[in-house]
Protein backbone atom coordinates (compact mmCIF):
# COMPACT_ATOMS: atom_id res chain seq x y z
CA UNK A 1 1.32 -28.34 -18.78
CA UNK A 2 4.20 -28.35 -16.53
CA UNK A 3 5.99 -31.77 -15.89
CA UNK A 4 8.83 -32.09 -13.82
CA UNK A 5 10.29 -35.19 -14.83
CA UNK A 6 8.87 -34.68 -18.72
CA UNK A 7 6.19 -37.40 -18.55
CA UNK A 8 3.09 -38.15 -15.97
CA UNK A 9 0.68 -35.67 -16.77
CA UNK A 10 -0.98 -35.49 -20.33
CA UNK A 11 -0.54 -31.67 -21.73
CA UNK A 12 -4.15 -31.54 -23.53
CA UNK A 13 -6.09 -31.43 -19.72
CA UNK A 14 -5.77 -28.96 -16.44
CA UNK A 15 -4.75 -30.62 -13.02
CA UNK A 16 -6.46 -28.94 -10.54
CA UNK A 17 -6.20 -28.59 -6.94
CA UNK A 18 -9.59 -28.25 -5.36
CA UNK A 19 -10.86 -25.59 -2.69
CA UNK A 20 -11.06 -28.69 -0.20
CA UNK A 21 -11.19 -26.15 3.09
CA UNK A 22 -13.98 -24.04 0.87
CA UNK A 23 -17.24 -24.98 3.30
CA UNK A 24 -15.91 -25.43 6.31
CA UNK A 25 -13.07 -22.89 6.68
CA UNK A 26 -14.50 -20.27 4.64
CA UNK A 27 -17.91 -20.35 2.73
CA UNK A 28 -18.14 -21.81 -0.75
CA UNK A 29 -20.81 -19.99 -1.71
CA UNK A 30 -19.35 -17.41 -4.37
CA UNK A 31 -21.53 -14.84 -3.65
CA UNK A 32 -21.59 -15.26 0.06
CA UNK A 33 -17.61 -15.31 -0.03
CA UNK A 34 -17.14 -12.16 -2.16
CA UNK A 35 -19.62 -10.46 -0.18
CA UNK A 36 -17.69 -10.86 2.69
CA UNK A 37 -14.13 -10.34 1.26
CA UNK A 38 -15.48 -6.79 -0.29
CA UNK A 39 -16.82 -6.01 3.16
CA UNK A 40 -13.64 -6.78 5.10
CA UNK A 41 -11.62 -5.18 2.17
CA UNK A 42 -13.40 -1.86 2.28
CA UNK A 43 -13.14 -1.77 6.36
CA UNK A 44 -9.57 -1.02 6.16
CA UNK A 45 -9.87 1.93 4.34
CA UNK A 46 -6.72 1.19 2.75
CA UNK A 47 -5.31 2.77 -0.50
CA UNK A 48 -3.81 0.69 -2.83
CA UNK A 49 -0.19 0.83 -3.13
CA UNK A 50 2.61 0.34 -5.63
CA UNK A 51 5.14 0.16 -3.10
CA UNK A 52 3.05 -3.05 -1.94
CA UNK A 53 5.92 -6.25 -3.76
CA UNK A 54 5.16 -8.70 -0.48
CA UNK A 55 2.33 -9.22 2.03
CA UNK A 56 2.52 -11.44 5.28
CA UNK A 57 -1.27 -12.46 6.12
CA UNK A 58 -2.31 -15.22 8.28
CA UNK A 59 -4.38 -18.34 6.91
CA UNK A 60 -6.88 -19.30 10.41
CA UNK A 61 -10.60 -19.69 9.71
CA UNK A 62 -11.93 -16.60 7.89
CA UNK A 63 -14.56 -15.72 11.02
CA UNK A 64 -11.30 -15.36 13.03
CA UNK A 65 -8.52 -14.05 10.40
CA UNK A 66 -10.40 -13.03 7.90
CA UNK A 67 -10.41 -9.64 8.57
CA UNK A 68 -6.67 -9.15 9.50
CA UNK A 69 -6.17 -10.38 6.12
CA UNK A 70 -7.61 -8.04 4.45
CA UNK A 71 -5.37 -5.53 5.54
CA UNK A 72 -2.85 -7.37 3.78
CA UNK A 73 -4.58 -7.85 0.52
CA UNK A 74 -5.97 -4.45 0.27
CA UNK A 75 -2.79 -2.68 -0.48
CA UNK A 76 -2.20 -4.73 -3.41
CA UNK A 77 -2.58 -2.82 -7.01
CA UNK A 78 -3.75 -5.69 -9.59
CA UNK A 79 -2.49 -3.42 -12.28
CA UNK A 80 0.93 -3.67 -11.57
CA UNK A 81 0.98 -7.41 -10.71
CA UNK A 82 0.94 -10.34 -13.07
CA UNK A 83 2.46 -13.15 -11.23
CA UNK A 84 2.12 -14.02 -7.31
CA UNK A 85 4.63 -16.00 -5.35
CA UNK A 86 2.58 -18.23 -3.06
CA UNK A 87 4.51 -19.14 0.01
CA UNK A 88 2.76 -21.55 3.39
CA UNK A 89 3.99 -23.56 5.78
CA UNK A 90 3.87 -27.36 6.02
CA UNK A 91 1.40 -28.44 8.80
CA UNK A 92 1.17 -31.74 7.34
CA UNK A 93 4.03 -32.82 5.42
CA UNK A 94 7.29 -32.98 6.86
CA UNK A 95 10.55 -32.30 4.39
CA UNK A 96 13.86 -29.96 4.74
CA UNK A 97 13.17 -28.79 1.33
CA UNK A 98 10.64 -26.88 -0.50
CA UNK A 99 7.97 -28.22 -2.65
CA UNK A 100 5.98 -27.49 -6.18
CA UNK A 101 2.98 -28.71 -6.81
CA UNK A 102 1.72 -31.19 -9.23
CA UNK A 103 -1.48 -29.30 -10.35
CA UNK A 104 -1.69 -26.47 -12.91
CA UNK A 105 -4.70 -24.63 -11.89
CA UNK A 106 -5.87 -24.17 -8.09
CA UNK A 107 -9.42 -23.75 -7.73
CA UNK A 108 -11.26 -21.09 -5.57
CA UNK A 109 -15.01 -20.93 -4.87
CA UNK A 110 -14.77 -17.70 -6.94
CA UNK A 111 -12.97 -19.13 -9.74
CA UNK A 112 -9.33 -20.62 -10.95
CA UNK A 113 -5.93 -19.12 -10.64
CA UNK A 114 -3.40 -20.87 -13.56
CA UNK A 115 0.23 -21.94 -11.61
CA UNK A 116 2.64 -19.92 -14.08
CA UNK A 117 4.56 -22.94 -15.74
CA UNK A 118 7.45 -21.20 -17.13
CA UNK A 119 8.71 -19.98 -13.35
CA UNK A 120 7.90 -23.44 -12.15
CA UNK A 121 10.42 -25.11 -14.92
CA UNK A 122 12.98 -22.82 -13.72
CA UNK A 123 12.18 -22.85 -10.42
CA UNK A 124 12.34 -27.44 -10.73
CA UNK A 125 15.46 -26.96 -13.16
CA UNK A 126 17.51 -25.55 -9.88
CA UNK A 127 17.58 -28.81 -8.30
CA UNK A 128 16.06 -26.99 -5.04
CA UNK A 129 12.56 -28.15 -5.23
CA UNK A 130 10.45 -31.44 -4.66
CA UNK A 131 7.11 -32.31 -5.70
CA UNK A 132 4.34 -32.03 -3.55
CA UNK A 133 1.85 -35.27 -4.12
CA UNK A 134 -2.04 -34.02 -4.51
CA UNK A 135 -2.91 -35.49 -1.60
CA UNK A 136 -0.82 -32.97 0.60
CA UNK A 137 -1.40 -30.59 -1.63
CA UNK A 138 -4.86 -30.21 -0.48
CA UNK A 139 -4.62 -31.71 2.76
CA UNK A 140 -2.83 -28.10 3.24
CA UNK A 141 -4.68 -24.87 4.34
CA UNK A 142 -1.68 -22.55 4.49
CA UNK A 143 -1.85 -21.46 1.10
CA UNK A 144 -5.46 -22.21 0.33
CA UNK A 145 -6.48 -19.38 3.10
CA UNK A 146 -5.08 -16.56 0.58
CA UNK A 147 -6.33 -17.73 -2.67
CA UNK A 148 -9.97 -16.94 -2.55
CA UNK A 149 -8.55 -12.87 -1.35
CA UNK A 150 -6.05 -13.17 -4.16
CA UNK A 151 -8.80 -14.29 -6.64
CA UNK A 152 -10.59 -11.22 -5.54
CA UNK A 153 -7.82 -8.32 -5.26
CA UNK A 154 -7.34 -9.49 -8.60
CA UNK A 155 -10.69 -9.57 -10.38
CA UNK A 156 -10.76 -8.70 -13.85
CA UNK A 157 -6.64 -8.36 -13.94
CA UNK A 158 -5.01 -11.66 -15.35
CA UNK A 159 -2.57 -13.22 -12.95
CA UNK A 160 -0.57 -16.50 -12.43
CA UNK A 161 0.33 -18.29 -9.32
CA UNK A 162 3.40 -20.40 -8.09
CA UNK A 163 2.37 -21.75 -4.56
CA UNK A 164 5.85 -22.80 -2.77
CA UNK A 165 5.19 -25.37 -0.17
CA UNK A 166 7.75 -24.32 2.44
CA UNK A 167 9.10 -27.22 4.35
CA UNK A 168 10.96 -27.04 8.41
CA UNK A 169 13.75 -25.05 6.87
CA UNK A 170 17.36 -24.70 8.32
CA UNK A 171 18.78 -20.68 8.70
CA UNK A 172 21.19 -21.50 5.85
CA UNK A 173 18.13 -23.42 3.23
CA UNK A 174 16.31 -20.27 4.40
CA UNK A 175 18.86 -17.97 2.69
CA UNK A 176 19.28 -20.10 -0.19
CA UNK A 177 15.61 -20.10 -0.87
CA UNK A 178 15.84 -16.52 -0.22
CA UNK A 179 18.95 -15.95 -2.51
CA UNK A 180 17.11 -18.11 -5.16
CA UNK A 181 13.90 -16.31 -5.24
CA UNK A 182 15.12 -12.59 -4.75
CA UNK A 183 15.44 -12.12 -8.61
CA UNK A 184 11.97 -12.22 -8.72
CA UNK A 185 11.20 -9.74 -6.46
CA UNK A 186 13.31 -7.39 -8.39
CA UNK A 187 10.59 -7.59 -11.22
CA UNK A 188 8.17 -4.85 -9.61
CA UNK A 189 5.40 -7.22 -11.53
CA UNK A 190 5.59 -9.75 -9.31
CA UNK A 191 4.20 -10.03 -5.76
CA UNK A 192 5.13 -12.29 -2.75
CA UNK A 193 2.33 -13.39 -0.43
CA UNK A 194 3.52 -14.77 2.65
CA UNK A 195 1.06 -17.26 5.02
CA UNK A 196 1.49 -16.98 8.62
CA UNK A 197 -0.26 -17.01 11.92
CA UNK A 198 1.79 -15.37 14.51
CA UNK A 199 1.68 -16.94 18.55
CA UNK A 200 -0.34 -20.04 18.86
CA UNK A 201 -0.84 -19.41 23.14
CA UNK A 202 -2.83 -22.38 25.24
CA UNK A 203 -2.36 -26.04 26.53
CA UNK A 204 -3.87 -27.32 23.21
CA UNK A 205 -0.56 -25.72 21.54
CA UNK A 206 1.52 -27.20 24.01
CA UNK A 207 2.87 -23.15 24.80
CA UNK A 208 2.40 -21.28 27.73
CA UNK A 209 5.08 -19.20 28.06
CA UNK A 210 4.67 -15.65 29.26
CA UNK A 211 6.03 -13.09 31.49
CA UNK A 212 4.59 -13.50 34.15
CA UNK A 213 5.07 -9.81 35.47
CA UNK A 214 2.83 -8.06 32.41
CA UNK A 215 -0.87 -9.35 32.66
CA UNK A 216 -3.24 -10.10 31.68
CA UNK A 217 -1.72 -12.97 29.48
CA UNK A 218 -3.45 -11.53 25.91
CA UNK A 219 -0.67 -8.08 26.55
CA UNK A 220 1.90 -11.01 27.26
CA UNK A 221 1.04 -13.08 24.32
CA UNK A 222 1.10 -9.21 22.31
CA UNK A 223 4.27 -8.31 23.56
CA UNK A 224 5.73 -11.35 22.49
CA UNK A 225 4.87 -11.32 19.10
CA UNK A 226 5.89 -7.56 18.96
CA UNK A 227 9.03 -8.59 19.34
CA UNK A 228 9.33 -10.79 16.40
CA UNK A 229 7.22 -8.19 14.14
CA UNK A 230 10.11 -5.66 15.11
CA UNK A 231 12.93 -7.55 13.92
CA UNK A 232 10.80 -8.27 10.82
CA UNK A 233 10.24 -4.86 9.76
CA UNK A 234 14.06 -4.25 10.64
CA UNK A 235 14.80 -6.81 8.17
CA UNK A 236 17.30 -8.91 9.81
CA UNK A 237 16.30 -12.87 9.40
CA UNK A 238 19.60 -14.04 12.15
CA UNK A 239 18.22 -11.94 15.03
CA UNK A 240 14.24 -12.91 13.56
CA UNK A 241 15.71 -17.09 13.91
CA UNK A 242 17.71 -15.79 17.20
CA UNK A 243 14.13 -14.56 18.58
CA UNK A 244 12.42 -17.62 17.77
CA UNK A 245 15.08 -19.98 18.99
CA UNK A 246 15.08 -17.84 22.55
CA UNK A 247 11.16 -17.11 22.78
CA UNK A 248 10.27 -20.44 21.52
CA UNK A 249 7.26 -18.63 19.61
CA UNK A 250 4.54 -20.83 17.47
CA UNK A 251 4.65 -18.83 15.18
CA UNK A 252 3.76 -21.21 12.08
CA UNK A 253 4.85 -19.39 8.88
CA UNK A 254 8.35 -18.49 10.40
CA UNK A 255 10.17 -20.00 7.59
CA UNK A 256 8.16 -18.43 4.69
CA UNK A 257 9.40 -15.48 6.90
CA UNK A 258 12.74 -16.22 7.12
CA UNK A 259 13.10 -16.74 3.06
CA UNK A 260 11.28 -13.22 2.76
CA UNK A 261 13.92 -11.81 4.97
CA UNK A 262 16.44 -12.56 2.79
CA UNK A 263 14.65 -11.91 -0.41
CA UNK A 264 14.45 -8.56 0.77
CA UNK A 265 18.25 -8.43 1.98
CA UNK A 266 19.23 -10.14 -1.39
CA UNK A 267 17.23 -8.37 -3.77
CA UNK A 268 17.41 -4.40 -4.92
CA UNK A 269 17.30 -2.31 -1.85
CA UNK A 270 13.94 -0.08 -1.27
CA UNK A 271 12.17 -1.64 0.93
CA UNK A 272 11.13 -3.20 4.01
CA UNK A 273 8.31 -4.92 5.78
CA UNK A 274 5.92 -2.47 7.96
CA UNK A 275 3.05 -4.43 9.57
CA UNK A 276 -0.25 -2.92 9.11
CA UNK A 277 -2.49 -4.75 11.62
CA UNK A 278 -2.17 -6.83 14.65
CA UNK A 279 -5.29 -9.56 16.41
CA UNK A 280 -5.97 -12.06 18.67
CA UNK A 281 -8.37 -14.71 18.12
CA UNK A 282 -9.33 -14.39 21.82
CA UNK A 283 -7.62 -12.27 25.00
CA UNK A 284 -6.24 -14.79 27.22
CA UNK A 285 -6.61 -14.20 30.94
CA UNK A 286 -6.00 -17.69 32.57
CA UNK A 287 -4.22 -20.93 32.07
CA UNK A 288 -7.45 -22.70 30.96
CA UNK A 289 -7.42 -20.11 27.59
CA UNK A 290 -5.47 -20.40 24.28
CA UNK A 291 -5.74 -17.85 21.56
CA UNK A 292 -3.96 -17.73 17.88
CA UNK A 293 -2.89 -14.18 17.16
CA UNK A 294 -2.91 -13.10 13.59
CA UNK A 295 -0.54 -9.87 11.99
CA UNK A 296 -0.95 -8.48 8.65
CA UNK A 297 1.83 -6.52 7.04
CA UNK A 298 3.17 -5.28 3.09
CA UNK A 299 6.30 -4.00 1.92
CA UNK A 300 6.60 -0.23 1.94
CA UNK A 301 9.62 1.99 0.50
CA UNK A 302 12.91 2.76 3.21
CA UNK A 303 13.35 5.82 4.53
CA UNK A 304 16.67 7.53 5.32
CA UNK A 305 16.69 6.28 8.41
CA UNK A 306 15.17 2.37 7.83
């Protein structure tokens, strides 16, 4: 079992991390929960895709992003994929870095994904990485929200997981997590999932901002985040961190973004992000309203002219 520092945890027993938003966020009952997931899978209509290296999917409440998600998930092919790079924001924990966690198995209501050791020794032996204690390990819901679709995209395929705890980044740590990880993504075996609501809208969120002349709000709140989807499927993480730093947008995940960016600028060229489906947890008309909006997206091949 992995170690970081070579002694702590005993190698003859598993560490797990436990499904500690399973019953509240999402059902734990297995065969409630794969009900649903199969349901919301086979609503897209989506075909599987081996194009599909990297998804962006947002990690609310399943009766609210649920659904998105799955548009996400669903192009995944489980043959082609062994390993899956876990990547969520820190709503919790604050730190400048990125973290690993300290468990070796994360549990899901439908089963347990192993955390793939060997990338998590290399990934430690970099120098780049902290450890991430149990306790905000599963105090965090980032991740968590794409493990039981994961678990289920993959059934009957064998797959390991290395969850990356992504901390309030810097543009430059950004690119050097990017830089550092875009090796990986030139192994067409491995698959990036990327956790992220998109505009967090309302007094509760402490944002309000919207142009005033395009109403209702919900178009405002839509136009703003199609902004920031744009420059992600163009591919360019300064004018994605320029966007963010002018719109002020809450949008949670935009440092597992802004790593992705530059995996895909780093790593072999091919292809780009293309978002797939677009929601809002509620349409905002007045001041006294808040919403969460929620995008889905996967890698596809360039084109000529992309």
């Amino acid at each position: 079992m992995w170690s970081p520092r070579g002694k702590g945890f005993p190698r003859d027993r598993v560490i797990y991390r436990d499904a500690t938003h399973a019953g509240s966020w999402y059902t734990d009952n297995p065969r409630l929960l794969s009900q649903e997931l199969e349901a919301w899978l086979a609503a897209t209509a989506v075909l599987k895709s081996d194009s599909a290296q990297a998804a962006i999917a947002p990690h609310a409440g399943y009766r609210y992003s649920g659904r998105c998600a799955a548009y996400a998930f669903a192009h995944i092919n489980p043959k082609n994929i062994s390993r899956v790079f876990l990547l969520g924001p820190s709503h919790h924990y604050f730190t400048r870095r990125c973290a690993l966690s300290r468990a070796s198995a994360y549990r899901t209501p439908l089963g347990d994904i192993p955390i793939d050791e060997e990338v998590y020794r290399e990934l430690w032996a970099t120098g780049q990485f902290e450890e991430m204690s149990r306790d905000v390990d599963e105090a965090e819901h980032s991740m968590e929200m794409h493990l039981p679709y994961l678990y289920k995209v993959f059934e009957g395929h064998h797959f390991t997981l290395v969850p990356i705890l992504v901390g309030a980044l810097s543009p430059e740590a950004e690119e050097r997590y990017g830089t550092l990880l875009s090796k990986y993504m030139d192994d067409p075996s491995n698959f990036f999932s990327i956790s992220s609501d998109f505009c967090h809208w309302g007094t509760r969120f402490n944002y309000t901002r919207h142009e005033k002349k395009r109403e209702p709000i919900y178009k405002a709140i839509e136009a703003l985040d199609h902004r920031g989807m744009d420059l992600i499927e163009i591919g360019d993480p300064e004018a994605f961190t320029e966007y963010l730093q002018e719109s002020e947008n809450t949008i949670c995940g935009r440092h597992p973004i802004g790593i992705l960016l530059h995996i895909l600028k780093k790593c072999r060229p091919g292809l780009r992000m293309k978002f797939v489906q677009y929601e809002q947890s509620s349409h905002c008309k007045t001041l006294r309203d808040s919403s969460v909006s929620y995008a889905a997206a996967v890698t596809i091949p360039k084109t000529n002219g992309a």
